[in-house]
PDB file of N, CA and C in Angstrom:
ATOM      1  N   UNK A   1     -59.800  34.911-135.606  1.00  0.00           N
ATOM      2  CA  UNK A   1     -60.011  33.500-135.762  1.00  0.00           C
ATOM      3  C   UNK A   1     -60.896  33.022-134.624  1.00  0.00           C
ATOM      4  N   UNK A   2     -62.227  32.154-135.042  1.00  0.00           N
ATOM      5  CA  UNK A   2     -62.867  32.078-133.662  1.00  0.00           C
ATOM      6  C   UNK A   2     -62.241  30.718-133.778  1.00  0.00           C
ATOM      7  N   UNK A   3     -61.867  30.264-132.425  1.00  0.00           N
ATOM      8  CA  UNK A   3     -61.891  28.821-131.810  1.00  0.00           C
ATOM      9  C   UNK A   3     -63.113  28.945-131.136  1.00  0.00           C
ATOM     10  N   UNK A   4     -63.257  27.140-130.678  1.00  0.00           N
ATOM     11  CA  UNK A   4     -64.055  26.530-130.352  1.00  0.00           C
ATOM     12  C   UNK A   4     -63.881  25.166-129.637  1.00  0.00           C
ATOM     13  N   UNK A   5     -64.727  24.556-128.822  1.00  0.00           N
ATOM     14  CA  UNK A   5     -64.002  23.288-128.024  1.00  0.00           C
ATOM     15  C   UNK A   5     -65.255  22.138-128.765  1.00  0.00           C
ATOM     16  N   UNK A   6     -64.189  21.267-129.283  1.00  0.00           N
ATOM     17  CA  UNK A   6     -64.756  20.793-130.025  1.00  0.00           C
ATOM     18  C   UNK A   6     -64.433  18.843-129.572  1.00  0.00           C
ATOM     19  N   UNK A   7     -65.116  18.074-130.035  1.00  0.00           N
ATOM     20  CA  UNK A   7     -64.420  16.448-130.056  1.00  0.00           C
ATOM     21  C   UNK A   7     -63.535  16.546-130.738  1.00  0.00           C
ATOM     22  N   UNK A   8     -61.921  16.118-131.049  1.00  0.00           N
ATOM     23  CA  UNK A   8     -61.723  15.762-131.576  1.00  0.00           C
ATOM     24  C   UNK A   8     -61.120  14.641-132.462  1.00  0.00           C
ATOM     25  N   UNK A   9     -60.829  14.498-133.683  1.00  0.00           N
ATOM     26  CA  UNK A   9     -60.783  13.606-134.357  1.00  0.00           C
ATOM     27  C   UNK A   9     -58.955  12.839-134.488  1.00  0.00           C
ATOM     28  N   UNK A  10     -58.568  11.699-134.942  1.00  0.00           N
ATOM     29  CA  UNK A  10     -57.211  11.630-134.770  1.00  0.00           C
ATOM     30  C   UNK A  10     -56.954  11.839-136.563  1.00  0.00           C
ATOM     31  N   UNK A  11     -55.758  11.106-136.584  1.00  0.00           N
ATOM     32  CA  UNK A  11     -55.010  11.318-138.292  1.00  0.00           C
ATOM     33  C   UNK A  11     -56.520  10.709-139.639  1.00  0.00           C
ATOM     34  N   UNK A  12     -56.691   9.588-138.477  1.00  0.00           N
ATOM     35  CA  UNK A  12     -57.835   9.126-139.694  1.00  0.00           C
ATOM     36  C   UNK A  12     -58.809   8.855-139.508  1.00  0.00           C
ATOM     37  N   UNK A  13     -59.481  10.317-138.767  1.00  0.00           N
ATOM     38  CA  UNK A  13     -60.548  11.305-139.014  1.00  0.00           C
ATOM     39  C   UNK A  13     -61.474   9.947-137.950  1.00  0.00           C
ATOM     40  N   UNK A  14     -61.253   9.318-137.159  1.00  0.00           N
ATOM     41  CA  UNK A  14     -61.484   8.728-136.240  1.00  0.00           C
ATOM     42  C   UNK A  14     -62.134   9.602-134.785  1.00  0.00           C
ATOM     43  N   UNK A  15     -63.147   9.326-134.053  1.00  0.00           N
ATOM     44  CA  UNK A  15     -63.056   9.472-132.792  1.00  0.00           C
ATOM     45  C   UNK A  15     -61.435   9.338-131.723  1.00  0.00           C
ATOM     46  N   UNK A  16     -60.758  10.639-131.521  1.00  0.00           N
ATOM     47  CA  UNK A  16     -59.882  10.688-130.738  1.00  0.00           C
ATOM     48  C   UNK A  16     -60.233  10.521-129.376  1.00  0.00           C
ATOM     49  N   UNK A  17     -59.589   9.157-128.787  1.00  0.00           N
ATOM     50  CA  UNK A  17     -59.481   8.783-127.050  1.00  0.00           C
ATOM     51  C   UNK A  17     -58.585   8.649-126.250  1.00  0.00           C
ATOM     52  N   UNK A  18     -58.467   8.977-125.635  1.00  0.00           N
ATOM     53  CA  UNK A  18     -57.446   8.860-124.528  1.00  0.00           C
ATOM     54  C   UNK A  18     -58.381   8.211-123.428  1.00  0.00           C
ATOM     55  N   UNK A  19     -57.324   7.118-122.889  1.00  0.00           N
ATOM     56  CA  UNK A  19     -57.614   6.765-121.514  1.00  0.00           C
ATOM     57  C   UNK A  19     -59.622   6.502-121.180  1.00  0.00           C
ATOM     58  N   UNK A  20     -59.737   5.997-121.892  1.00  0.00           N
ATOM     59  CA  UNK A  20     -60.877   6.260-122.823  1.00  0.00           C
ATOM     60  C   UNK A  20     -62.417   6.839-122.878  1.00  0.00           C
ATOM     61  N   UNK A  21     -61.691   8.184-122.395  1.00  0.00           N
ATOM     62  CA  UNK A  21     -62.186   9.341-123.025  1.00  0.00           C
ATOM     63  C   UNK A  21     -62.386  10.446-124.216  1.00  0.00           C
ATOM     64  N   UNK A  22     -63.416  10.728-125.093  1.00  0.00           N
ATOM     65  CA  UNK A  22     -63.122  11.249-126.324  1.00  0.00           C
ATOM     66  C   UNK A  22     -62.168  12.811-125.490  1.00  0.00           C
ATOM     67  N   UNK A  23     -61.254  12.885-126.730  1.00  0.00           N
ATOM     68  CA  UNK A  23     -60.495  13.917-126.391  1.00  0.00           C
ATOM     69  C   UNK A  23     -61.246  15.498-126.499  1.00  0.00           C
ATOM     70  N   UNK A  24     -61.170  16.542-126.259  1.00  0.00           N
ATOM     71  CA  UNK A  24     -61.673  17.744-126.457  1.00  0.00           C
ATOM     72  C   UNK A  24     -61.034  18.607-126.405  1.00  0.00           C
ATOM     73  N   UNK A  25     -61.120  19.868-127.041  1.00  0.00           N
ATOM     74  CA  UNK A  25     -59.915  20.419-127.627  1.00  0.00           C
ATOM     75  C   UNK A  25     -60.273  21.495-128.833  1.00  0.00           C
ATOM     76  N   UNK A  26     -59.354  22.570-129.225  1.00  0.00           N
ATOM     77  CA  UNK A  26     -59.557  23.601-129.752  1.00  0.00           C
ATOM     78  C   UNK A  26     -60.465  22.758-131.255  1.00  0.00           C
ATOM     79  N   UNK A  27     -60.804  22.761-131.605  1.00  0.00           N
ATOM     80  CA  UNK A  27     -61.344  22.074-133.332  1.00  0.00           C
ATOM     81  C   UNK A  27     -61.038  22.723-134.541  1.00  0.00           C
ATOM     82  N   UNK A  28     -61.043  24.359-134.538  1.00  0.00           N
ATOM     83  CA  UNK A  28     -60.523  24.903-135.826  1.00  0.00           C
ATOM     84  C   UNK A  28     -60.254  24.756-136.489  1.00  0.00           C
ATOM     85  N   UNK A  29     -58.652  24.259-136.518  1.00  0.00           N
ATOM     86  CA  UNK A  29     -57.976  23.910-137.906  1.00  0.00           C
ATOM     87  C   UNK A  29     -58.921  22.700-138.242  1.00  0.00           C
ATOM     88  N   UNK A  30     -59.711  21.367-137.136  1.00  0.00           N
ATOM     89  CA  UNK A  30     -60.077  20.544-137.453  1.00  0.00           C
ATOM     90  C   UNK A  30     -61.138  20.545-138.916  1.00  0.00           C
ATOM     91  N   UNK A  31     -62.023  21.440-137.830  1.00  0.00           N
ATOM     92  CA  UNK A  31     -62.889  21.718-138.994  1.00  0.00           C
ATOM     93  C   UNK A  31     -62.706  22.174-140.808  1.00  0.00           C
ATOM     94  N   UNK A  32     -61.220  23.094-140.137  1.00  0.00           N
ATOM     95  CA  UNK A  32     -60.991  23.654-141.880  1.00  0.00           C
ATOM     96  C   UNK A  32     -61.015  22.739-142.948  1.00  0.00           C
ATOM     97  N   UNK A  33     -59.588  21.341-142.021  1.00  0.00           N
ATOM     98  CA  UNK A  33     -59.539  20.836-142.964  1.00  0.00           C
ATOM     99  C   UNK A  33     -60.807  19.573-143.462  1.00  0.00           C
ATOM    100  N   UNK A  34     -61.439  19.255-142.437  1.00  0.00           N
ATOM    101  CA  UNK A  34     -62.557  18.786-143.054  1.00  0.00           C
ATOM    102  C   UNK A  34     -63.237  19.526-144.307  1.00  0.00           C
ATOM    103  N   UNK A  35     -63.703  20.612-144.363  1.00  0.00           N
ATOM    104  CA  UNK A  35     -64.549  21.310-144.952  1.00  0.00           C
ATOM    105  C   UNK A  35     -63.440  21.242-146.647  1.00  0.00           C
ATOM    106  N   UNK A  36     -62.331  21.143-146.124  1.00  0.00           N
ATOM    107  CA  UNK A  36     -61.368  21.008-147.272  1.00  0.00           C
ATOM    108  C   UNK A  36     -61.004  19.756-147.798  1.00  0.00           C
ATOM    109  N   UNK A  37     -61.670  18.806-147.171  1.00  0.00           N
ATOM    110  CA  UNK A  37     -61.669  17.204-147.706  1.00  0.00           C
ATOM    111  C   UNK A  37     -62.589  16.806-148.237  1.00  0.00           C
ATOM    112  N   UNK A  38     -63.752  17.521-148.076  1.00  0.00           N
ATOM    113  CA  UNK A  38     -65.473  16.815-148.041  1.00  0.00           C
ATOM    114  C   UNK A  38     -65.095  17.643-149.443  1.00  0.00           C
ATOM    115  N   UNK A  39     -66.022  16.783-149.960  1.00  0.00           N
ATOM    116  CA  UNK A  39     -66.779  16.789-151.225  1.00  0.00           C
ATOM    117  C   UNK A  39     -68.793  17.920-151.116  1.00  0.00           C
ATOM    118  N   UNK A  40     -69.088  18.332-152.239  1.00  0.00           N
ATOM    119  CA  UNK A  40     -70.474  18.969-151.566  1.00  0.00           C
ATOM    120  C   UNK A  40     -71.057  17.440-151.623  1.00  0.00           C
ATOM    121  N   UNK A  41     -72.372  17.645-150.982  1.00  0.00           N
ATOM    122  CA  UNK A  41     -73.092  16.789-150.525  1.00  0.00           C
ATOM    123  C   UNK A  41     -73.020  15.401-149.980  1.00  0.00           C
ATOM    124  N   UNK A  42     -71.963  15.780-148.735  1.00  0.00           N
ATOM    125  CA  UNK A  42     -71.312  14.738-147.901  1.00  0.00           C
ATOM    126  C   UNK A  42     -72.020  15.126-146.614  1.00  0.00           C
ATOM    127  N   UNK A  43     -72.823  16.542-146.749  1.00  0.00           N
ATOM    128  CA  UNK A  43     -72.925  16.725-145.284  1.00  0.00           C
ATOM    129  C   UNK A  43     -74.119  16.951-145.010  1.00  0.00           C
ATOM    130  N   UNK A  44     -75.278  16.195-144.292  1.00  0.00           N
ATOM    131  CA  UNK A  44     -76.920  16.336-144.866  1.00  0.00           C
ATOM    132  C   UNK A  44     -76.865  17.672-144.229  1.00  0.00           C
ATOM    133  N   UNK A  45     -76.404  18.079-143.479  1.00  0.00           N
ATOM    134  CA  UNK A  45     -77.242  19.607-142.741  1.00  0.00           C
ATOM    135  C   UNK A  45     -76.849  20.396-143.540  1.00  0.00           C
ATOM    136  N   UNK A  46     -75.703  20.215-144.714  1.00  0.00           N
ATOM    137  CA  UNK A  46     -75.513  21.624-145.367  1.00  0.00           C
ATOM    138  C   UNK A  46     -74.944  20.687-146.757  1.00  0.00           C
ATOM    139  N   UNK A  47     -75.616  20.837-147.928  1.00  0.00           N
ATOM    140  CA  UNK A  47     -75.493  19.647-148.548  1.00  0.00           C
ATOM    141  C   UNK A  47     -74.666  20.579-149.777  1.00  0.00           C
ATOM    142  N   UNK A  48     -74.067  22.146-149.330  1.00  0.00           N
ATOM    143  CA  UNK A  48     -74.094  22.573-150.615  1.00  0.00           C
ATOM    144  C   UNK A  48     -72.310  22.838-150.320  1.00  0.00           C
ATOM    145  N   UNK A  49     -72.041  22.738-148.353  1.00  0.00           N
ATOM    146  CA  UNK A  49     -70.514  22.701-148.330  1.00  0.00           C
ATOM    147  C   UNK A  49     -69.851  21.731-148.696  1.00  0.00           C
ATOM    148  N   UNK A  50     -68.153  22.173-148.903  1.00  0.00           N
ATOM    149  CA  UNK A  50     -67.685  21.410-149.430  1.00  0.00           C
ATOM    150  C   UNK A  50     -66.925  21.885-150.548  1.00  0.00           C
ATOM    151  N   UNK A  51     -65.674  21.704-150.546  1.00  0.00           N
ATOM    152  CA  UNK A  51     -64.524  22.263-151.606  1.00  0.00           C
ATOM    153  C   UNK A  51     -64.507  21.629-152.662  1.00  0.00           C
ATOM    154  N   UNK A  52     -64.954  20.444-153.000  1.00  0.00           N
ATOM    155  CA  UNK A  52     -64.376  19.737-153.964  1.00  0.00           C
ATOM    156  C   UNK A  52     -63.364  19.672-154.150  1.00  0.00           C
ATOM    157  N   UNK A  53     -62.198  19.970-153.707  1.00  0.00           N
ATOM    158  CA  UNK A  53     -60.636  19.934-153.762  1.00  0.00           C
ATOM    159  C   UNK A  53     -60.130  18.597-154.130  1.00  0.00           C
ATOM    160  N   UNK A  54     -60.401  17.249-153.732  1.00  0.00           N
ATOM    161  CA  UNK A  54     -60.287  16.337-154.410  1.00  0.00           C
ATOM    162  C   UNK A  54     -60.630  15.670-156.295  1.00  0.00           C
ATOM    163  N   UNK A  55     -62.167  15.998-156.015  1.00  0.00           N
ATOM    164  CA  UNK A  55     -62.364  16.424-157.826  1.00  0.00           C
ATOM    165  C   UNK A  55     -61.590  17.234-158.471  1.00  0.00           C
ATOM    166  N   UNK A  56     -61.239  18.142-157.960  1.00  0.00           N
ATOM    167  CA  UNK A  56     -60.527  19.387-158.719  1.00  0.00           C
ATOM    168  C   UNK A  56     -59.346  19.502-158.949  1.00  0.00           C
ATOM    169  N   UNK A  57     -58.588  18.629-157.822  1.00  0.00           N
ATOM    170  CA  UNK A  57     -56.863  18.170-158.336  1.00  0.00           C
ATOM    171  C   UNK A  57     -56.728  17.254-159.634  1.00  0.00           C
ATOM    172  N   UNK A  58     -57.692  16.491-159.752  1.00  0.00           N
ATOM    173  CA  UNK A  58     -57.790  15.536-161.110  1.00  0.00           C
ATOM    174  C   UNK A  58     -57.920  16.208-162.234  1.00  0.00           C
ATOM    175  N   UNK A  59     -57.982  18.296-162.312  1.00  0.00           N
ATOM    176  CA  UNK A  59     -58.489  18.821-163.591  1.00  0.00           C
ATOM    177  C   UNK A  59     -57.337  19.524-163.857  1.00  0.00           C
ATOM    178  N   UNK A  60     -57.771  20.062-164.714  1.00  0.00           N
ATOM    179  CA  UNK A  60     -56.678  21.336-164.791  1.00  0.00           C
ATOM    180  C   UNK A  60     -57.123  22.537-164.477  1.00  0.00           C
ATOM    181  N   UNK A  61     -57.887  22.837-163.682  1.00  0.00           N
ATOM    182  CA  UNK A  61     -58.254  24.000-162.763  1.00  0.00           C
ATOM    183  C   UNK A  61     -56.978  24.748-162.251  1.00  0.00           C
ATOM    184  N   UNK A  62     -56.975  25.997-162.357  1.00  0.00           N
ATOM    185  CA  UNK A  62     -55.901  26.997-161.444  1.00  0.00           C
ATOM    186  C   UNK A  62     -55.964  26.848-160.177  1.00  0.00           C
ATOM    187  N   UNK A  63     -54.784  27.714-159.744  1.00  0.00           N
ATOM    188  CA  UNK A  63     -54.706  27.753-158.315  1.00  0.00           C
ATOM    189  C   UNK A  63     -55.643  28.589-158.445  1.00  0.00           C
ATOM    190  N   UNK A  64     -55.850  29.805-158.551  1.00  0.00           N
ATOM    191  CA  UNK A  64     -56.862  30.846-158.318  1.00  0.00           C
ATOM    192  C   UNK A  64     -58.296  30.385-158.086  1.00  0.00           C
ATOM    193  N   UNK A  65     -58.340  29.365-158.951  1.00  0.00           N
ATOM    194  CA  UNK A  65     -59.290  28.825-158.873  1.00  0.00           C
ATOM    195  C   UNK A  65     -59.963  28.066-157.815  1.00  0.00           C
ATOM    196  N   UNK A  66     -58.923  27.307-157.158  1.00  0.00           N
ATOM    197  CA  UNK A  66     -59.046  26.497-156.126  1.00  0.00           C
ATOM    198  C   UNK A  66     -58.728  26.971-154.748  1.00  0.00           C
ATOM    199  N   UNK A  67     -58.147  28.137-154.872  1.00  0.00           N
ATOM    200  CA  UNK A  67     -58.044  29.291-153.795  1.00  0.00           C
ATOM    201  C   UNK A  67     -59.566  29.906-153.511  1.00  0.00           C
ATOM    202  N   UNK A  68     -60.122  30.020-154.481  1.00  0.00           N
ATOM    203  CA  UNK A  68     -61.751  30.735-155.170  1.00  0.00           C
ATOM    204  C   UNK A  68     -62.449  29.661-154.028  1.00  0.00           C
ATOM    205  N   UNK A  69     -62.721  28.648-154.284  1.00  0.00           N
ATOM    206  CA  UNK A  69     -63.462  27.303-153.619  1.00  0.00           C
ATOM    207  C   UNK A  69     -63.315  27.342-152.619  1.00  0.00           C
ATOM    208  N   UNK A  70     -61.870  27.355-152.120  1.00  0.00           N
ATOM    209  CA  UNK A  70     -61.381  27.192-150.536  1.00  0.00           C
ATOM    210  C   UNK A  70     -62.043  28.453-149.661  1.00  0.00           C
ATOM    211  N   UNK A  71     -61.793  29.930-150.397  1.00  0.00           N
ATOM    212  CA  UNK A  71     -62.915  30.958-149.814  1.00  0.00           C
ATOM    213  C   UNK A  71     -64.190  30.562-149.969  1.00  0.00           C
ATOM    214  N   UNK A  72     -64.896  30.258-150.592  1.00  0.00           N
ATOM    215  CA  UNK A  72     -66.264  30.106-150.283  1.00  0.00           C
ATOM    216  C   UNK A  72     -67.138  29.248-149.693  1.00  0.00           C
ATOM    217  N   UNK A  73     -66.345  27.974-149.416  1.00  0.00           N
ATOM    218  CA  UNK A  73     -66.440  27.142-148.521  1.00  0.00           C
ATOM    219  C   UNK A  73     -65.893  27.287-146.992  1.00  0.00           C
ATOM    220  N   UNK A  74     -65.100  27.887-147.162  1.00  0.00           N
ATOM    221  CA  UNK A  74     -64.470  28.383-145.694  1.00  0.00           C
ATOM    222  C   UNK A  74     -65.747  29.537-145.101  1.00  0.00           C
ATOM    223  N   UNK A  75     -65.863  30.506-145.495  1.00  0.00           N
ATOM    224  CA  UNK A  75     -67.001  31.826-145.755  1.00  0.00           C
ATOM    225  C   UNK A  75     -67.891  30.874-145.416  1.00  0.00           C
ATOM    226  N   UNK A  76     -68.703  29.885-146.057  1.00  0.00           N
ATOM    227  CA  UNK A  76     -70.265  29.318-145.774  1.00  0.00           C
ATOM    228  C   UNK A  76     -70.157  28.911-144.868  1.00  0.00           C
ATOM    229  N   UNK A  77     -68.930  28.052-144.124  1.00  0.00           N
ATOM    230  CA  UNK A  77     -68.897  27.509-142.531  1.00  0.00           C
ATOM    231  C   UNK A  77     -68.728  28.668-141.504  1.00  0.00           C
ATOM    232  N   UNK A  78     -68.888  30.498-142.145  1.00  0.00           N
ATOM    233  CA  UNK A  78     -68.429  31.304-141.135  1.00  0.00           C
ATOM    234  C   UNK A  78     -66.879  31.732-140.633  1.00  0.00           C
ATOM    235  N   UNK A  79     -65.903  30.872-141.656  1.00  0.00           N
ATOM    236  CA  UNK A  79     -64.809  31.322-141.238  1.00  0.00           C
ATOM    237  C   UNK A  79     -64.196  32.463-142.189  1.00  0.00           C
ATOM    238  N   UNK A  80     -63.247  32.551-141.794  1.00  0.00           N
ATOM    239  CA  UNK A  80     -61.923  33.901-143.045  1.00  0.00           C
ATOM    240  C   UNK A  80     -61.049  33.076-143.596  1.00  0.00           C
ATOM    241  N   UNK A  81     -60.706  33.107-144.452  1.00  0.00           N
ATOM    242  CA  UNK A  81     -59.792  32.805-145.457  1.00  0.00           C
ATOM    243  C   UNK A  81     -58.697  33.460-144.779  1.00  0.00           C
ATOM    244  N   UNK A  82     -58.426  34.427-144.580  1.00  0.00           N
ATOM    245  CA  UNK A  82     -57.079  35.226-144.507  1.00  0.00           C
ATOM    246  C   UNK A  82     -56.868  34.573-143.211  1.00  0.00           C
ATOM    247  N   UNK A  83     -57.791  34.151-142.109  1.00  0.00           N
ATOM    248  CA  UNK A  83     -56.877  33.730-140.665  1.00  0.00           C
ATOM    249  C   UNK A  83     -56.526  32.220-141.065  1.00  0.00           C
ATOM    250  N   UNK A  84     -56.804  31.447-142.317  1.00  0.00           N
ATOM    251  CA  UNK A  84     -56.182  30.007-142.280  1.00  0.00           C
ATOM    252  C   UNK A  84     -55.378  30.407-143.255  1.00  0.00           C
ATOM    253  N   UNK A  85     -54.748  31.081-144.016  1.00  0.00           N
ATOM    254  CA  UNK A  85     -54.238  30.958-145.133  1.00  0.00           C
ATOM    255  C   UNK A  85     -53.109  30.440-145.340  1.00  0.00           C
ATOM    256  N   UNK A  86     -52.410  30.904-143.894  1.00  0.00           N
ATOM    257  CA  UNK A  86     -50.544  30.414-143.999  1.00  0.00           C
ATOM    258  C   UNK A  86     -50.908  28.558-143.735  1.00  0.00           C
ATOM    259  N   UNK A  87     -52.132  28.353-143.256  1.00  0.00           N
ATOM    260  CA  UNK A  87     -52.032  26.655-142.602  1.00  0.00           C
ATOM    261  C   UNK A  87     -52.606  25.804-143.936  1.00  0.00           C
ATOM    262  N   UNK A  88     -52.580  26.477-145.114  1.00  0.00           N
ATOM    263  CA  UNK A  88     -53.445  25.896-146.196  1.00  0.00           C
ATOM    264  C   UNK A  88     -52.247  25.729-147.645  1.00  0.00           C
ATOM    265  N   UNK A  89     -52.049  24.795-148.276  1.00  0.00           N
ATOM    266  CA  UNK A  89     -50.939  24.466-149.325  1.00  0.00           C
ATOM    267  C   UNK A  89     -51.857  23.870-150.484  1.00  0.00           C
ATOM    268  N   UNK A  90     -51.856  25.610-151.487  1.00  0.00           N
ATOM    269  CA  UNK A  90     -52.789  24.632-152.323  1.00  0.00           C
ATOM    270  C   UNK A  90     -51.905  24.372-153.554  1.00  0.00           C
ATOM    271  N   UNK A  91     -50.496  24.195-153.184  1.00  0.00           N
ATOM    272  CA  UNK A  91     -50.001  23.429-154.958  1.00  0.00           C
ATOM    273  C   UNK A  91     -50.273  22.129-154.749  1.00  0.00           C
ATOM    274  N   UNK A  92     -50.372  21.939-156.557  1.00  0.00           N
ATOM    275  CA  UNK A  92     -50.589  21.004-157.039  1.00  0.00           C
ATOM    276  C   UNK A  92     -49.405  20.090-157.226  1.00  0.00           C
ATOM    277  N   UNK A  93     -49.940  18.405-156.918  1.00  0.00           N
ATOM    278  CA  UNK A  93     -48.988  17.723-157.167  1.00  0.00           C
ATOM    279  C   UNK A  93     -48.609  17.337-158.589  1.00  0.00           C
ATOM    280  N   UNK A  94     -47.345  17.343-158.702  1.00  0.00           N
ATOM    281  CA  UNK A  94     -46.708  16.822-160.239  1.00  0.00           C
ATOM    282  C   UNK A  94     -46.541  15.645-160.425  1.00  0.00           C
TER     283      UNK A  94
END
């Protein structure tokens, strides 16, 4: 798993400050779950990341399926699937 020292963000995806300084700090998981919120073409430098995981809870898409997305979006930012996997819950809500 590479970490990295990153800004980071609070619950709602805000500039995190303390004392008011932006905070800094491992980013990893940060990033995952961004990359797992964004939609594609949310992000001009890479307009093709992006899970769609939000569109895709509205379908009837599989898990496999959405497991499928989460690797290849994870993979295009350079990460592994297998080192986030236990931090990732992809059932669907009923």
């Amino acid at each position: 798993m590479k970490m990295g020292t990153d800004i980071l963000l609070d619950e709602l995806d805000d500039l995190s400050i303390l004392g008011g300084d932006l905070v800094i700090g491992d980013g990893f998981t940060q990033e995952v779950g961004l990359i797992l919120r964004i939609n594609q073409g949310e992000v001009k430098s890479d307009p093709l990341i992006g899970a769609n995981l939000i569109r895709l809870i509205k379908t009837n898409v599989s898990a496999d399926e959405m497991q499928r997305q989460v690797k290849i979006h994870l993979t295009r930012d350079g990460k592994n699937y297998n080192d986030v996997k236990e931090l990732i819950n992809l059932k669907r809500r009923q």
